[in-house]
Protein backbone atom coordinates (compact mmCIF):
# COMPACT_ATOMS: atom_id res chain seq x y z
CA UNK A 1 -2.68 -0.80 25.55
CA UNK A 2 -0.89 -4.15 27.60
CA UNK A 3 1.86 -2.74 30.11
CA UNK A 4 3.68 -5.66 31.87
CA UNK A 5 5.54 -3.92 35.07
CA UNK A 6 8.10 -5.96 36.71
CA UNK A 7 5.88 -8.91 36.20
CA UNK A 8 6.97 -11.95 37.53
CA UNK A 9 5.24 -16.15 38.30
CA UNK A 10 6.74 -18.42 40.43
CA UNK A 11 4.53 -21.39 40.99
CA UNK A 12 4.08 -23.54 44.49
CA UNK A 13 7.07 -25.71 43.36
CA UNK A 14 9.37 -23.10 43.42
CA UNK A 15 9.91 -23.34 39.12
CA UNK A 16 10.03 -18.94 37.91
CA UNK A 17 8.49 -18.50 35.17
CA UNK A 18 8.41 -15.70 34.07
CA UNK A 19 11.15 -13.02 36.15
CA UNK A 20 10.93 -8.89 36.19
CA UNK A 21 9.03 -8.51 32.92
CA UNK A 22 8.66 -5.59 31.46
CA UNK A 23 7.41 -5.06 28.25
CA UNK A 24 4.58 -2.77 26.19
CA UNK A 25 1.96 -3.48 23.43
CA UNK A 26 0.47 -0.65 21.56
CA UNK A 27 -2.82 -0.26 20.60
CA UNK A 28 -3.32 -2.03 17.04
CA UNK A 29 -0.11 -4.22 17.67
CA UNK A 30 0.86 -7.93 16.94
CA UNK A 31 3.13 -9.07 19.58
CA UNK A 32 5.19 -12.44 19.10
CA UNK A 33 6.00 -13.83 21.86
CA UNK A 34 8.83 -17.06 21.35
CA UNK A 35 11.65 -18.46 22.66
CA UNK A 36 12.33 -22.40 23.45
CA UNK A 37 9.82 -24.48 25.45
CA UNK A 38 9.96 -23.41 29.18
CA UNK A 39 10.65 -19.64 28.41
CA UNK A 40 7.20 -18.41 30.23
CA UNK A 41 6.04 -17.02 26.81
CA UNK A 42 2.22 -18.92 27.28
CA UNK A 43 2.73 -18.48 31.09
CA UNK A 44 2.77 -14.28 30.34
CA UNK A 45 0.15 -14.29 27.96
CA UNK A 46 -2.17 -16.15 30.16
CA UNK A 47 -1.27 -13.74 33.00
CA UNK A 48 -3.23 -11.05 30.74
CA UNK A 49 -6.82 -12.43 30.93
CA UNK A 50 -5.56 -13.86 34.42
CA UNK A 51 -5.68 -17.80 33.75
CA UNK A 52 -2.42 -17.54 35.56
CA UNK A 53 -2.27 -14.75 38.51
CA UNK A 54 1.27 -13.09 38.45
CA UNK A 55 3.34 -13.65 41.51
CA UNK A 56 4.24 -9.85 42.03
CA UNK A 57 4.11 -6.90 39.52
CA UNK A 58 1.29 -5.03 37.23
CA UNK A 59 -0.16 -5.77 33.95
CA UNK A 60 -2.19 -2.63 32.98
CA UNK A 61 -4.74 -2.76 30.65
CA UNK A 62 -5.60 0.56 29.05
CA UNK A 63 -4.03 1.88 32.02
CA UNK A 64 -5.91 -0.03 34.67
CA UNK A 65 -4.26 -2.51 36.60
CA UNK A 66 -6.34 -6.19 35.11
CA UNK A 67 -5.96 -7.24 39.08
CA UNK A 68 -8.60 -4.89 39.75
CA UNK A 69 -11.01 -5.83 37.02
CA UNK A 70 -13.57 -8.99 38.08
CA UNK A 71 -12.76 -12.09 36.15
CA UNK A 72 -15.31 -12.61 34.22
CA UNK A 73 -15.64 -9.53 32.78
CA UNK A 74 -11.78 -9.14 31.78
CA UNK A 75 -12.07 -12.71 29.77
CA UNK A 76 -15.13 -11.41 28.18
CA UNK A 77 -13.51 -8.61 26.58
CA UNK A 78 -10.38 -10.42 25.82
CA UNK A 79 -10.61 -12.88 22.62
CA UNK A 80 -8.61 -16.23 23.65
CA UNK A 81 -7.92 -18.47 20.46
CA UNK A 82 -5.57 -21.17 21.49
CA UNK A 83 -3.76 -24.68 19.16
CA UNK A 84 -6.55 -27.04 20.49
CA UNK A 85 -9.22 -24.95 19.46
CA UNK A 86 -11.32 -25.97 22.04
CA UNK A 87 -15.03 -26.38 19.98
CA UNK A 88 -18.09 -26.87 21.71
CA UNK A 89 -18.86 -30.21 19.60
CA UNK A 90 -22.30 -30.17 20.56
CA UNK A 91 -22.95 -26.69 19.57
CA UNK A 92 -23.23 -26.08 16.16
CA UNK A 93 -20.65 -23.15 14.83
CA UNK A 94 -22.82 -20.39 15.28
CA UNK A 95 -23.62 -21.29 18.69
CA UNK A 96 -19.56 -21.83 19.09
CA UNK A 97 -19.13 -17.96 17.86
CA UNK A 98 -22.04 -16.88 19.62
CA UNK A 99 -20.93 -17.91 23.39
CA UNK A 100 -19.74 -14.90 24.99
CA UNK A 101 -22.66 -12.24 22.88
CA UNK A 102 -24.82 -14.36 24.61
CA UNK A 103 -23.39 -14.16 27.68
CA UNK A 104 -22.96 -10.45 27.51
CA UNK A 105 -26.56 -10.98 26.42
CA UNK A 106 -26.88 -9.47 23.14
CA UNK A 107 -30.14 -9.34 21.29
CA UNK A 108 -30.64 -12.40 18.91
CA UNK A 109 -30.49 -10.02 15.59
CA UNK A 110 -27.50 -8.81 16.66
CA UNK A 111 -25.81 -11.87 17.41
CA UNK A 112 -27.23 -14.10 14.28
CA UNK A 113 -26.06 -10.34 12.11
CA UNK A 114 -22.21 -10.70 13.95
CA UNK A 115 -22.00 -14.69 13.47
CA UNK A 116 -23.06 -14.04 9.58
CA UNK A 117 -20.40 -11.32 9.32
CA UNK A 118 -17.27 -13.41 11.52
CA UNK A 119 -18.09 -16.49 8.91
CA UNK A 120 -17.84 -14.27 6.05
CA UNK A 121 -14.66 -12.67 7.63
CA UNK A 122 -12.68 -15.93 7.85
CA UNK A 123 -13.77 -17.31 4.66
CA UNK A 124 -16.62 -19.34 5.67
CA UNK A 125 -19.62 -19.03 3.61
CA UNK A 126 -22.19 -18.31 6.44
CA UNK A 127 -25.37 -20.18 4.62
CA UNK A 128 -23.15 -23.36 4.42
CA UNK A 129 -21.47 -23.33 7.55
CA UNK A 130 -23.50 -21.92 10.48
CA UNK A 131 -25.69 -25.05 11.15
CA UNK A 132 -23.08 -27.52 10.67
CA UNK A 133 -21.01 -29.23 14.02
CA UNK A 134 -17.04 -29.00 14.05
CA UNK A 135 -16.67 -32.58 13.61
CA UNK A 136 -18.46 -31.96 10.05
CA UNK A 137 -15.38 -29.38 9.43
CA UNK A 138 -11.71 -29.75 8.31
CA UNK A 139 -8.94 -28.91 10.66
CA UNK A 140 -8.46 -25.58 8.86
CA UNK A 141 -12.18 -24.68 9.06
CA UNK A 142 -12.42 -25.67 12.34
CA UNK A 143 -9.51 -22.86 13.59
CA UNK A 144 -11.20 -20.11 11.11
CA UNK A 145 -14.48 -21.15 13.79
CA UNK A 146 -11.80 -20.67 16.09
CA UNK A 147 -10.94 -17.62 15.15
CA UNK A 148 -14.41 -16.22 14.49
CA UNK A 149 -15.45 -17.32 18.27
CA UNK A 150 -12.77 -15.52 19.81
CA UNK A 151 -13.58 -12.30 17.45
CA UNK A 152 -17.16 -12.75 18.55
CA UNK A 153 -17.73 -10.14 20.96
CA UNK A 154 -15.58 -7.09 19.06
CA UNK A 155 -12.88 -7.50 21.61
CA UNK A 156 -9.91 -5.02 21.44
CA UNK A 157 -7.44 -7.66 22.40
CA UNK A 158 -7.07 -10.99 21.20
CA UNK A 159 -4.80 -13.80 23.02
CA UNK A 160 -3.60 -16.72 20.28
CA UNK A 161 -1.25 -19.62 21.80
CA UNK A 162 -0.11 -21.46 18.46
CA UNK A 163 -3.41 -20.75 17.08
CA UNK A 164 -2.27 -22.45 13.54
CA UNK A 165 0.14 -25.17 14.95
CA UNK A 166 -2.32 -27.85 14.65
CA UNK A 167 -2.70 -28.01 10.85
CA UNK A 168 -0.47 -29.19 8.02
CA UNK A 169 1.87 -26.71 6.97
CA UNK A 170 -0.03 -25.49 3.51
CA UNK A 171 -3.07 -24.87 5.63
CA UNK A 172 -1.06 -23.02 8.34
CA UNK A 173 0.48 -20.57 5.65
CA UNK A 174 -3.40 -19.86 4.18
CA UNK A 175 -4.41 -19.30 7.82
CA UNK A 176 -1.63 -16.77 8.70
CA UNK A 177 -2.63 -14.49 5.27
CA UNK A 178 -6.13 -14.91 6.11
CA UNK A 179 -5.51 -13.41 9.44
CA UNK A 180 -3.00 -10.89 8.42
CA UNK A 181 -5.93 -10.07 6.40
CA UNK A 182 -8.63 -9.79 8.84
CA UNK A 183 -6.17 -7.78 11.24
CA UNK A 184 -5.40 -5.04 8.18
CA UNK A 185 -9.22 -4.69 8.65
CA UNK A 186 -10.45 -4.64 12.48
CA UNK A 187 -7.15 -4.21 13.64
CA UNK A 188 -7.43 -5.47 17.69
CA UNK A 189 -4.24 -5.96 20.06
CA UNK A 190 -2.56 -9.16 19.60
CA UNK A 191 -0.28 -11.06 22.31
CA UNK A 192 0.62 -14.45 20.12
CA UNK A 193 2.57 -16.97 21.07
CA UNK A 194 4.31 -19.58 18.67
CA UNK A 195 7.63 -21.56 18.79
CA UNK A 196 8.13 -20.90 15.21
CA UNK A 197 10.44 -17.95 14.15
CA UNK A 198 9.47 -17.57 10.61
CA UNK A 199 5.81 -17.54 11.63
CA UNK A 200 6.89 -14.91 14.37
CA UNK A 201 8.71 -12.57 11.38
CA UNK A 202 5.54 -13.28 9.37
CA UNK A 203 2.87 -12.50 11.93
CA UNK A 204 4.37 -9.85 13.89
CA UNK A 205 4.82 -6.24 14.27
CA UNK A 206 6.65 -6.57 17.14
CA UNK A 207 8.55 -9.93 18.29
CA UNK A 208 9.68 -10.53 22.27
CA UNK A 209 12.33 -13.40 22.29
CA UNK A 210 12.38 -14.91 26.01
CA UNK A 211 14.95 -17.02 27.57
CA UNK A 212 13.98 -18.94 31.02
CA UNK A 213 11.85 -16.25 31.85
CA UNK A 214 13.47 -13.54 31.12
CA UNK A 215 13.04 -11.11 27.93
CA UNK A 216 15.98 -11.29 26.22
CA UNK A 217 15.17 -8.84 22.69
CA UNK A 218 12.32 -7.11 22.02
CA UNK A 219 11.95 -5.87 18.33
CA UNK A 220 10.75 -5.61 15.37
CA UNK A 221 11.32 -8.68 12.69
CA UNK A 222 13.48 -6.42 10.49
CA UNK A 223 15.67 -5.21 13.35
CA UNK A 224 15.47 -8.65 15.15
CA UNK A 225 16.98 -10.41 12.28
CA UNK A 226 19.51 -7.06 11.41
CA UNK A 227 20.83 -7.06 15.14
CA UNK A 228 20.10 -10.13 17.34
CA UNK A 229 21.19 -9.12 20.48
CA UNK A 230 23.31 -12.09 21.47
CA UNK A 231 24.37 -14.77 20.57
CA UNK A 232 21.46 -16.71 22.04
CA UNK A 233 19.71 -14.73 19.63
CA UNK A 234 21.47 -15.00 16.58
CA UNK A 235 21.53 -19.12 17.09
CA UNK A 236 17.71 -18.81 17.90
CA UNK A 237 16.38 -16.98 14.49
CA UNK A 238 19.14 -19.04 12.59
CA UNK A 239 21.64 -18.55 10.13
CA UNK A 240 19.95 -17.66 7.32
CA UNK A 241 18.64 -14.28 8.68
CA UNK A 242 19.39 -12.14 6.07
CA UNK A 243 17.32 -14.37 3.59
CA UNK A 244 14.49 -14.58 6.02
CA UNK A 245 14.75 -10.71 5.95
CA UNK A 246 13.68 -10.83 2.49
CA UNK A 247 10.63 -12.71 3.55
CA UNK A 248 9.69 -9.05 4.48
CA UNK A 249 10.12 -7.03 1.81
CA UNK A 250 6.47 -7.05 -0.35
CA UNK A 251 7.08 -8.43 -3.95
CA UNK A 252 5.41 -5.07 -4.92
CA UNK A 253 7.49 -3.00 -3.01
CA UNK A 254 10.51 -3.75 -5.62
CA UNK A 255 8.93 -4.83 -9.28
CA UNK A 256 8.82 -3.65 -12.60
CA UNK A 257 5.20 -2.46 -12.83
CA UNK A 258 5.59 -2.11 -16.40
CA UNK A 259 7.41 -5.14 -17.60
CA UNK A 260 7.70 -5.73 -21.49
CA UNK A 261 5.02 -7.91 -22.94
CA UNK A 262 2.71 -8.93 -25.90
CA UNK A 263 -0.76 -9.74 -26.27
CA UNK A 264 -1.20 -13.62 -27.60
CA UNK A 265 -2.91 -12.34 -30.72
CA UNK A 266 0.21 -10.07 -31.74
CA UNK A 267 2.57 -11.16 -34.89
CA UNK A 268 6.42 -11.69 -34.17
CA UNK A 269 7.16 -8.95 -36.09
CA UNK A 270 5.54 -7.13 -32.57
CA UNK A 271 7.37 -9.01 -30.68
CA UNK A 272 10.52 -8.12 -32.21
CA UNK A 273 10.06 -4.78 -32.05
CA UNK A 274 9.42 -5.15 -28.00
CA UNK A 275 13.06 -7.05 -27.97
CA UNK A 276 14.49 -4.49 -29.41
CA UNK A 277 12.84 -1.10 -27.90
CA UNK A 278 13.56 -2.40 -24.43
CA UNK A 279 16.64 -4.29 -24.69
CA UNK A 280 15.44 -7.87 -23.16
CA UNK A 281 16.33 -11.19 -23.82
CA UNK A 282 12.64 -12.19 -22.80
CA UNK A 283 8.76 -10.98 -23.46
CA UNK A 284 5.78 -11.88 -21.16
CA UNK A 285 2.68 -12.89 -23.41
CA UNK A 286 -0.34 -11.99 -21.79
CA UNK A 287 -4.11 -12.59 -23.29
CA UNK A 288 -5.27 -8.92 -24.65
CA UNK A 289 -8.73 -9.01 -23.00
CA UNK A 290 -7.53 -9.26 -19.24
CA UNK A 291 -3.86 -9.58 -19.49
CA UNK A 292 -3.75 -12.79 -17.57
CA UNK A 293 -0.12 -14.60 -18.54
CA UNK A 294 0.25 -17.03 -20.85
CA UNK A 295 4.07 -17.48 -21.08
CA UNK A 296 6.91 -15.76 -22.11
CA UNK A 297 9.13 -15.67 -25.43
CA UNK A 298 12.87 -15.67 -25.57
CA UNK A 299 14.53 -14.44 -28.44
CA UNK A 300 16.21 -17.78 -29.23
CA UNK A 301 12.91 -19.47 -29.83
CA UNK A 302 11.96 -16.10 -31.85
CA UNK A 303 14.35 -17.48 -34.54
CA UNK A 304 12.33 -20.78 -34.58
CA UNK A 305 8.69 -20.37 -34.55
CA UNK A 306 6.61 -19.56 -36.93
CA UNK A 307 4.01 -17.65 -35.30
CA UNK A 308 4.09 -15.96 -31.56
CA UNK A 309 1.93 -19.14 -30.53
CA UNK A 310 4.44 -21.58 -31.73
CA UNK A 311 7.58 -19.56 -30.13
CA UNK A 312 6.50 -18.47 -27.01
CA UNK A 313 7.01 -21.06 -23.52
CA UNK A 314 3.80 -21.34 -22.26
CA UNK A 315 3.49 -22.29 -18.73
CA UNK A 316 0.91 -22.50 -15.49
CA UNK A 317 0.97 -19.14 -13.77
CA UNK A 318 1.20 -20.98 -10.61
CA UNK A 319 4.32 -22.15 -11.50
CA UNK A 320 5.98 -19.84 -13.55
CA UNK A 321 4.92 -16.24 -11.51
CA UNK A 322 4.60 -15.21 -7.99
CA UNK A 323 1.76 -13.29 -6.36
CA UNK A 324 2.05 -9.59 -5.95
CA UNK A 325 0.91 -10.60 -2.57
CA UNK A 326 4.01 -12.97 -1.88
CA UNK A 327 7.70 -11.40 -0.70
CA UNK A 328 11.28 -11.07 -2.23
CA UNK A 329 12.48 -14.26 -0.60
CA UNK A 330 9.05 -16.29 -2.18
CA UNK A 331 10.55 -14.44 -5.60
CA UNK A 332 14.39 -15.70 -4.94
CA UNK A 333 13.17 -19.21 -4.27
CA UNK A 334 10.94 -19.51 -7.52
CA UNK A 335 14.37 -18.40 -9.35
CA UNK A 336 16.13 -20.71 -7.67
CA UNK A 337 13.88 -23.29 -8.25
CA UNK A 338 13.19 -22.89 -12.22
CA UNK A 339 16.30 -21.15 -13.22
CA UNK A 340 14.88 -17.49 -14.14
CA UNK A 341 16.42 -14.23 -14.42
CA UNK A 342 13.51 -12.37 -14.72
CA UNK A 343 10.51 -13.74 -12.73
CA UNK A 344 6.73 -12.08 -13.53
CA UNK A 345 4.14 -10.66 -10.90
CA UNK A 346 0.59 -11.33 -10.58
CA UNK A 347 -2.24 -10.84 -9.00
CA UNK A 348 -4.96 -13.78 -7.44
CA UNK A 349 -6.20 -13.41 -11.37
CA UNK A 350 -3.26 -14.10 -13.11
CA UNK A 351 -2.84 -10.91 -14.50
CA UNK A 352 0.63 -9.15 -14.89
CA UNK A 353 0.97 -6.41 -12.82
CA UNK A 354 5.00 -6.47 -13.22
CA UNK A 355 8.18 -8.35 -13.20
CA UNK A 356 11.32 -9.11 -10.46
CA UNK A 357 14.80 -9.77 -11.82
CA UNK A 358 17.72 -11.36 -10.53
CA UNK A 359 19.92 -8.30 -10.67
CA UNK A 360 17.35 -6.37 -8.44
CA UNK A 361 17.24 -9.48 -6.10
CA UNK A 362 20.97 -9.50 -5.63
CA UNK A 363 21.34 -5.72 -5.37
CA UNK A 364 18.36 -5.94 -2.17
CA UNK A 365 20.33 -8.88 -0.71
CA UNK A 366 23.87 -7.38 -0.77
CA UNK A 367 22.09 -3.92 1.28
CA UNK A 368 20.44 -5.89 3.55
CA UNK A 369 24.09 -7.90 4.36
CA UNK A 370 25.86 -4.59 4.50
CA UNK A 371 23.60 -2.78 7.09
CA UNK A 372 23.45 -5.44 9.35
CA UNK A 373 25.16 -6.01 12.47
CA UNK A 374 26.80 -9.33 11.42
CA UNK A 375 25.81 -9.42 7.72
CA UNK A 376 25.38 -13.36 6.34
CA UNK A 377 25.91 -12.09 2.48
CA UNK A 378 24.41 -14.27 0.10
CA UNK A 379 26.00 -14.56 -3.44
CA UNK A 380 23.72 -15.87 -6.06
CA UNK A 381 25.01 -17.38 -9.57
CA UNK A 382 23.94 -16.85 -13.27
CA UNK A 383 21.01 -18.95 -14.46
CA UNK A 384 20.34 -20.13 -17.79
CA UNK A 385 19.55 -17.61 -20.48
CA UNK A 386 16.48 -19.19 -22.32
CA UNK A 387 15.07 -18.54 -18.89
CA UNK A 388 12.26 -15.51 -18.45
């Protein structure tokens, strides 16, 4: 889809950029591009809509050579979502998403039907939203109008420079799921640029590290962080690379889907017998209508209570279960955190769909050490045993 062939920028001052690329992005694709400030990462994605022209070399788009395509036309089929966002702040946000529709001069149904359905795509309820001005939005809903403005036209590539680098760091992780998201769905070619490795292994199907200018490793996360090619490498996506390795291994890839549990309304005689038919030392309690969680029993406080009610721990989902959504390394940290062996799954409901224990944790970690290149192994202790 994007073919960079011997690419290379030197500006007027003599400074080179960006020296004898060459690198390929496949249709469908989310290419990372990071490396320290200075490495020509922004300097070769802007040579793709041609904001910068490349000193010598080819970047082939679809297999046609961008140098031959007319400005204005390239841009208009590239989407360009950058950290600054860049609103019109006297347009209102559907005028802001409807910019280049109108200048390919779409019909007005068309464009007030694709403005509706962009909202809606990045979480922005259309009837409250598409009148207001950006400085009437958060910085989070201003880059989803961002983000919806550079989708506007149904381009098959997209260009993001730190597109989620200007908001605070809860905000940032909602925006990269909400795009990861949208990209499962329309999937366009991505060239994204960020200075942040775990948002490059989180964002990225592919990731190209650069070093003054120069590509250094192109691969993807999993074999980035399994083989770094140097040492300039390994010091750049840090020590802890086999833990951020588990950051992309699905939650759901690994759990129990069929954990041991009771409904709230059961008697600890029931309980009992689920202690004993599956060998545990704890049972989730779930409500018997929707099987949200409500907490878990242990078979200490069994011995005590008087009903299930009065034994069982009851605690917030939110803190007390990870989303089926989240990864191994979000499940290791929550056991870290609160001291559980067995940690339960659920989905944005707060119903069980399974469980993640320590042993299986520890098992994934030690394989991942062993097949890398360099494996960091990671030992993890005992934690206490009134724990779920």
């Amino acid at each position: 889809m994007i073919e960079f062939k011997n690419v290379s920028k030197q500006f007027p001052a003599g400074f080179r950029a960006v020296e004898n690329l060459n690198l390929t992005v496949r249709r469908g694709e989310l290419c990372v591009l990071i490396g320290p400030s200075g490495c020509g990462k922004t300097t070769t994605m802007r040579m793709v809509n041609r904001l910068i022209a490349p000193s010598s070399g080819h970047i082939l788009i679809e297999g046609v050579d961008n140098a031959t395509l007319a400005e204005e036309d390239l841009r208009r089929k590239i989407g360009y979502a950058i950290q600054q966002i860049g609103l019109f702040p006297h347009m209102t946000v559907a005028e802001n998403i409807a910019v280049v529709p109108k200048l390919l001069h779409w019909e007005e149904d068309r464009i007030r039907h694709r403005v509706d359905e962009l909202l809606a795509l990045v979480g922005l309820d259309p009837e409250l939203y598409r009148n207001q001005y950006p400085r009437q939005l958060s910085g989070g809903q201003q880059q989803r109008v961002g983000v919806a403005r550079a989708l506007g036209a149904d381009p098959p590539i997209m260009l993001m420079d730190e597109p989620f680098g200007a908001v605070d760091p809860i905000t940032r992780a909602t925006l990269q799921d909400e795009f990861l998201q949208i990209q499962s769905t329309v999937g366009k070619t991505i060239i994204f640029v960020t200075h942040d490795i775990d948002e490059a292994i989180r964002m990225g199907d592919r990731i190209a590290v650069m070093r003054d200018g120069k590509l250094v490793q192109y691969e993807t996360p999993d074999n980035l962080l399994a083989a770094p090619v140097d040492r300039f490498v390994r010091d750049f996506v840090g020590a802890d690379r086999q833990l951020k390795r588990l950051g992309l291994i699905p939650v759901s890839d690994v759990m129990n889907t069929d954990p041991p549990r009771v409904f709230i309304t059961d008697t600890l005689e029931a309980a009992t017998e689920q202690f004993t038919r599956h060998n545990v030392k704890s049972v989730f309690v779930v409500d018997k209508r929707d099987h949200v969680l409500r907490g878990w029993l242990d078979r200490e406080q069994m011995r005590t209570g008087r009903s299930l009610i009065d034994a069982m721990h009851e605690g917030n989902v939110h803190d007390i279960a990870v989303r089926e959504t989240a990864s191994v390394r979000d499940a290791l940290s929550v056991m870290v955190t609160r001291s559980f062996r067995v940690t339960p799954v659920v989905d944005k409901q707060g119903r069980l769909k399974g469980s993640i224990t320590l042993n299986a944790l520890q098992e994934i970690i030690q394989s991942r050490a062993a097949d890398a290149t360099n494996g960091d192994g990671v030992e993890l202790g005992t934690t206490a045993e009134s724990r779920p």
